[in-house]
C-alpha atoms as a PDB file:
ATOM      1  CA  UNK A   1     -15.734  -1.027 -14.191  1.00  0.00           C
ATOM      2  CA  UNK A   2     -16.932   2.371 -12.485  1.00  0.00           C
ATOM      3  CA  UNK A   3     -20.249   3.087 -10.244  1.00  0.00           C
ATOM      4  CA  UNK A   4     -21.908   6.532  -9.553  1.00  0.00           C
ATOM      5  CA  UNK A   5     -22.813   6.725  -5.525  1.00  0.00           C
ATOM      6  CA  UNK A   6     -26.114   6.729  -4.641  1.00  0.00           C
ATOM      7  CA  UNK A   7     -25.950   9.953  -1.909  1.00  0.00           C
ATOM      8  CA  UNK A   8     -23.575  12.412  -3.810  1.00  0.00           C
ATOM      9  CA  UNK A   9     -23.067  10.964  -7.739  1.00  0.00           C
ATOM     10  CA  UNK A  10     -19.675  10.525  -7.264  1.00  0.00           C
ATOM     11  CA  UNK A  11     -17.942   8.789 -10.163  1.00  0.00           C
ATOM     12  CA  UNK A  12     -16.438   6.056  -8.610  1.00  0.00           C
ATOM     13  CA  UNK A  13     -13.613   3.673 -10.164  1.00  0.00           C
ATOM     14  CA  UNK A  14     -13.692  -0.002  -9.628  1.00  0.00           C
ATOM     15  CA  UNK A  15     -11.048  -1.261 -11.503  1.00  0.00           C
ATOM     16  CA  UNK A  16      -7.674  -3.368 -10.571  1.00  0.00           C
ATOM     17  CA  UNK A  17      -4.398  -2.332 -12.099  1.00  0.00           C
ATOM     18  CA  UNK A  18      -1.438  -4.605 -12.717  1.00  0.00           C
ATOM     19  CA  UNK A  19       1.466  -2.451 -13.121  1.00  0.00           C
ATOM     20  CA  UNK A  20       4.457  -4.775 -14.753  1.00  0.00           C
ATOM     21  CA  UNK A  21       5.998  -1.672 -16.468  1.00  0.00           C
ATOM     22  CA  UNK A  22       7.687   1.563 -15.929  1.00  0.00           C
ATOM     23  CA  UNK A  23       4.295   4.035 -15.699  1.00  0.00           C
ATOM     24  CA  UNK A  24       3.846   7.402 -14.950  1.00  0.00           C
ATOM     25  CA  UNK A  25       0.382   7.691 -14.047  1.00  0.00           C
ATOM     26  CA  UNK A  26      -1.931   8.780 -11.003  1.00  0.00           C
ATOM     27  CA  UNK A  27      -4.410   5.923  -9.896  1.00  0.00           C
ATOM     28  CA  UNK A  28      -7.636   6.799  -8.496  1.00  0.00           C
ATOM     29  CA  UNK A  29      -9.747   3.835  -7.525  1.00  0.00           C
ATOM     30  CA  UNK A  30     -11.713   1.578  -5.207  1.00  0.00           C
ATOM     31  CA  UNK A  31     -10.151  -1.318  -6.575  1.00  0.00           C
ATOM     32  CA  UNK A  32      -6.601  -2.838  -5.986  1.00  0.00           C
ATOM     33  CA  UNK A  33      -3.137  -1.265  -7.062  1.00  0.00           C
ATOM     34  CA  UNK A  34      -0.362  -4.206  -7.781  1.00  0.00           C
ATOM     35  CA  UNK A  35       3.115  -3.151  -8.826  1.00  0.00           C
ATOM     36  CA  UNK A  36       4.878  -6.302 -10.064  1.00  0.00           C
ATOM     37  CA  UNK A  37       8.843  -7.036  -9.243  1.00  0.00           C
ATOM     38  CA  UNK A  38       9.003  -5.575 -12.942  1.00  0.00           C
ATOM     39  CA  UNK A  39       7.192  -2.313 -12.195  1.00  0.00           C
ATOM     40  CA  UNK A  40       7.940   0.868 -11.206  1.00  0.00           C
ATOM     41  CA  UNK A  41       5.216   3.702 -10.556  1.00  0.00           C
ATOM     42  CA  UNK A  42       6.996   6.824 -10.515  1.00  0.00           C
ATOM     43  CA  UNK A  43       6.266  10.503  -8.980  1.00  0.00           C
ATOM     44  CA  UNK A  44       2.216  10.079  -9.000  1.00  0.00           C
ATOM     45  CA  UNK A  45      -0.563   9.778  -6.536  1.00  0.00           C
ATOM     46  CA  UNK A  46      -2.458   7.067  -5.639  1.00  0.00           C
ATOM     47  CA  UNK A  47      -5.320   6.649  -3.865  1.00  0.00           C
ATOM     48  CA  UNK A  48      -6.367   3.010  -4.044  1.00  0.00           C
ATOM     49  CA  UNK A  49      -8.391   0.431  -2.182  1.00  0.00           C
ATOM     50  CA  UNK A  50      -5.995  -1.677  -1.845  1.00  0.00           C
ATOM     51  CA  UNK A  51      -1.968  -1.974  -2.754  1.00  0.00           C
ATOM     52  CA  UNK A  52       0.229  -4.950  -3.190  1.00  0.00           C
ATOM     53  CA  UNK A  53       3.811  -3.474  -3.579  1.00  0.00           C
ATOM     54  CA  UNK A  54       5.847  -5.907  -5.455  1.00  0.00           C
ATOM     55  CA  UNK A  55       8.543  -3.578  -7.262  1.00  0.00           C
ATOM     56  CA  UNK A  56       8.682   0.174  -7.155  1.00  0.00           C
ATOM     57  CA  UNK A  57       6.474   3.055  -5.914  1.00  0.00           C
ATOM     58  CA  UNK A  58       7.782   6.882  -5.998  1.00  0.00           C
ATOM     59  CA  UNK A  59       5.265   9.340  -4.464  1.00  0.00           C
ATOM     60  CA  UNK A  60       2.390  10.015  -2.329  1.00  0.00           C
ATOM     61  CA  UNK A  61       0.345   6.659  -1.540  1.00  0.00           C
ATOM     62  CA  UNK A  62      -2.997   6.391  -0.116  1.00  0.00           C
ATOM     63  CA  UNK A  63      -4.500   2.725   0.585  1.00  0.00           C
ATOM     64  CA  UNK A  64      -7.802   3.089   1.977  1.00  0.00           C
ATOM     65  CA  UNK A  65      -8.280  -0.827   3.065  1.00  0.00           C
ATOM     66  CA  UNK A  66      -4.595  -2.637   3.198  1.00  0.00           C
ATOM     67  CA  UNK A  67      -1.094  -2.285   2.219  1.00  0.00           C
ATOM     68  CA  UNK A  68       1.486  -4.824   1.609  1.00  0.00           C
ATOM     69  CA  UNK A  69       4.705  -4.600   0.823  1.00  0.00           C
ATOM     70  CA  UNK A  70       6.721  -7.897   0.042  1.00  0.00           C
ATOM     71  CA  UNK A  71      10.345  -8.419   0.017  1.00  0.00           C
ATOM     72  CA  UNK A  72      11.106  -6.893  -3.448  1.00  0.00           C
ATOM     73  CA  UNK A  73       8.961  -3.578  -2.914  1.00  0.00           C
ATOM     74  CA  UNK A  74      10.635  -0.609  -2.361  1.00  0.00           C
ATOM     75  CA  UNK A  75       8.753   2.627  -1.372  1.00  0.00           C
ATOM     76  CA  UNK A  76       9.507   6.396  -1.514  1.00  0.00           C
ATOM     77  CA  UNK A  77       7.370   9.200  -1.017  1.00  0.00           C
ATOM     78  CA  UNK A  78       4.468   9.112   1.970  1.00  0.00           C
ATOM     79  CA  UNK A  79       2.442   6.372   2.458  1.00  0.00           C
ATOM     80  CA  UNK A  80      -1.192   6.495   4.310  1.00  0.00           C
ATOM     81  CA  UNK A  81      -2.965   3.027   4.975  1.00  0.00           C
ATOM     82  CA  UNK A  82      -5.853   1.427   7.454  1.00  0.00           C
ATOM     83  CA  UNK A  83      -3.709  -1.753   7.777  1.00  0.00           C
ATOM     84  CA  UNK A  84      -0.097  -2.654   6.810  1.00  0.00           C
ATOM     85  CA  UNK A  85       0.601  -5.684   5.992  1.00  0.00           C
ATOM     86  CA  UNK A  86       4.415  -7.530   5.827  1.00  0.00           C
ATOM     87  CA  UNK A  87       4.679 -10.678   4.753  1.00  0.00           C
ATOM     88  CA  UNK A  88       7.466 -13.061   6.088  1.00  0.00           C
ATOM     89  CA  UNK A  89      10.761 -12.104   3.998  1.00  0.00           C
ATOM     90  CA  UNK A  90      10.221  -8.998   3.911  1.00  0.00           C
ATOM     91  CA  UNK A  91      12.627  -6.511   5.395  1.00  0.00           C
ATOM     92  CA  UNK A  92      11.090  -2.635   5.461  1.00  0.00           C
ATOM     93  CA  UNK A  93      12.221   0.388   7.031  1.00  0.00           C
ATOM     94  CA  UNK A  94      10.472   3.386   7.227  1.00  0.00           C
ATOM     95  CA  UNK A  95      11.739   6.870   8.551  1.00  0.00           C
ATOM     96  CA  UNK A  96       8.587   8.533   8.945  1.00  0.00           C
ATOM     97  CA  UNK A  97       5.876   7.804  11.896  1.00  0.00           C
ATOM     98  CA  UNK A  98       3.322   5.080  10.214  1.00  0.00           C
ATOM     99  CA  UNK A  99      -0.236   5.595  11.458  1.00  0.00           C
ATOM    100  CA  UNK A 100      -2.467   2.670  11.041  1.00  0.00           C
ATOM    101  CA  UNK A 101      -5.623   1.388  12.373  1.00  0.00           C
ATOM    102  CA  UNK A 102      -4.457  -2.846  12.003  1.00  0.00           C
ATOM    103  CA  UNK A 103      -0.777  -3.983  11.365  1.00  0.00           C
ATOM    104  CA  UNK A 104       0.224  -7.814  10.257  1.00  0.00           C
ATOM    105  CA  UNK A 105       3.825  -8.580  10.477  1.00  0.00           C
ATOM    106  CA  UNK A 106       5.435 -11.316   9.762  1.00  0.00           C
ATOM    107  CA  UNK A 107       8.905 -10.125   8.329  1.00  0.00           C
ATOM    108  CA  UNK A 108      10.640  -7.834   9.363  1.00  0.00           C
ATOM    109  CA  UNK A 109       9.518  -3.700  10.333  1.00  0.00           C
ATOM    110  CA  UNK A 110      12.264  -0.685  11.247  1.00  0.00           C
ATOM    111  CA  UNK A 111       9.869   2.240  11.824  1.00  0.00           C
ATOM    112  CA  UNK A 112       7.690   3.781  14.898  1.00  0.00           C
ATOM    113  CA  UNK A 113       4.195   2.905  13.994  1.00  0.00           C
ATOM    114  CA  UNK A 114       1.072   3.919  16.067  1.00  0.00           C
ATOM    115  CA  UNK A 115      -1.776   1.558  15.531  1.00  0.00           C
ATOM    116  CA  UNK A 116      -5.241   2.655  16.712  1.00  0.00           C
ATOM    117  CA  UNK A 117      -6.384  -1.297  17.099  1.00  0.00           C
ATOM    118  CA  UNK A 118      -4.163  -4.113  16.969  1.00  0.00           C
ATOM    119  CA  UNK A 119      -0.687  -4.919  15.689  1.00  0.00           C
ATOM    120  CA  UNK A 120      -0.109  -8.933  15.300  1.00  0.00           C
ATOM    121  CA  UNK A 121       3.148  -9.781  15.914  1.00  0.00           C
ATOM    122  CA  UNK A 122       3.789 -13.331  14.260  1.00  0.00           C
ATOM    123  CA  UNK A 123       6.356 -15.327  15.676  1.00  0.00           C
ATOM    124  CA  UNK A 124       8.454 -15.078  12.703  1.00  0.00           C
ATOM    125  CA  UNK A 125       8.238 -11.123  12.930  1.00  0.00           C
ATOM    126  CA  UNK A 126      10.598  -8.674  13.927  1.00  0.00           C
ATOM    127  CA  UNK A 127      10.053  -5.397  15.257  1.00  0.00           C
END
């Protein structure tokens, strides 16, 4: 699935990608990135709509609407996002500043994040 925009005929990539498999591929699209416990993305790009990390992701990760990261995920690289999302069981640390505009936590986070909105702290969350 792919659309052409109206103002500036921008090809524009709709799709959702399952990744269950070792892949070495850049994603480009509007739709939704999910890397399985069985998957591993490794040293790509990704600019996605949305990304469900799962299992593995090596390089630079951009997630225009939401990312979340459950308890098997495991992240290298940079990541950019408009809201982080982590779900109860999950433990992540991060070394690097994390700039969002929303955060939902409900596990655990380890990192200095700057939210330009709101952060919801659940009450099983750590912080």
């Amino acid at each position: 699935m792919s659309t052409i925009c109206k103002q500036c005929s921008t090809h524009l990539d709709l799709c959702d990608y399952h990744v269950a498999s070792i892949v070495l591929k850049s994603f480009k699209t509007a739709g939704k990135l999910v890397i399985e416990k069985t998957g591993y993305v490794h040293d790509t790009a990704a600019v996605v709509g949305d990304a469900v990390i799962k299992g593995k992701f090596r390089g630079n990760l951009v997630a225009d609407r939401s990312l979340t990261i459950y308890p098997t995920g495991e992240i290298s690289g940079t990541i950019k996002t408009a809201r982080l999302v982590i779900p109860l069981g999950t433990r992540f640390r991060w070394h690097e500043p994390i700039r969002v505009r929303t955060a939902e936590i409900y596990g655990e986070l380890t990192a200095r994040l700057h939210a330009d909105e709101s952060v919801l702290l659940a009450s099983t969350a750590r912080f």
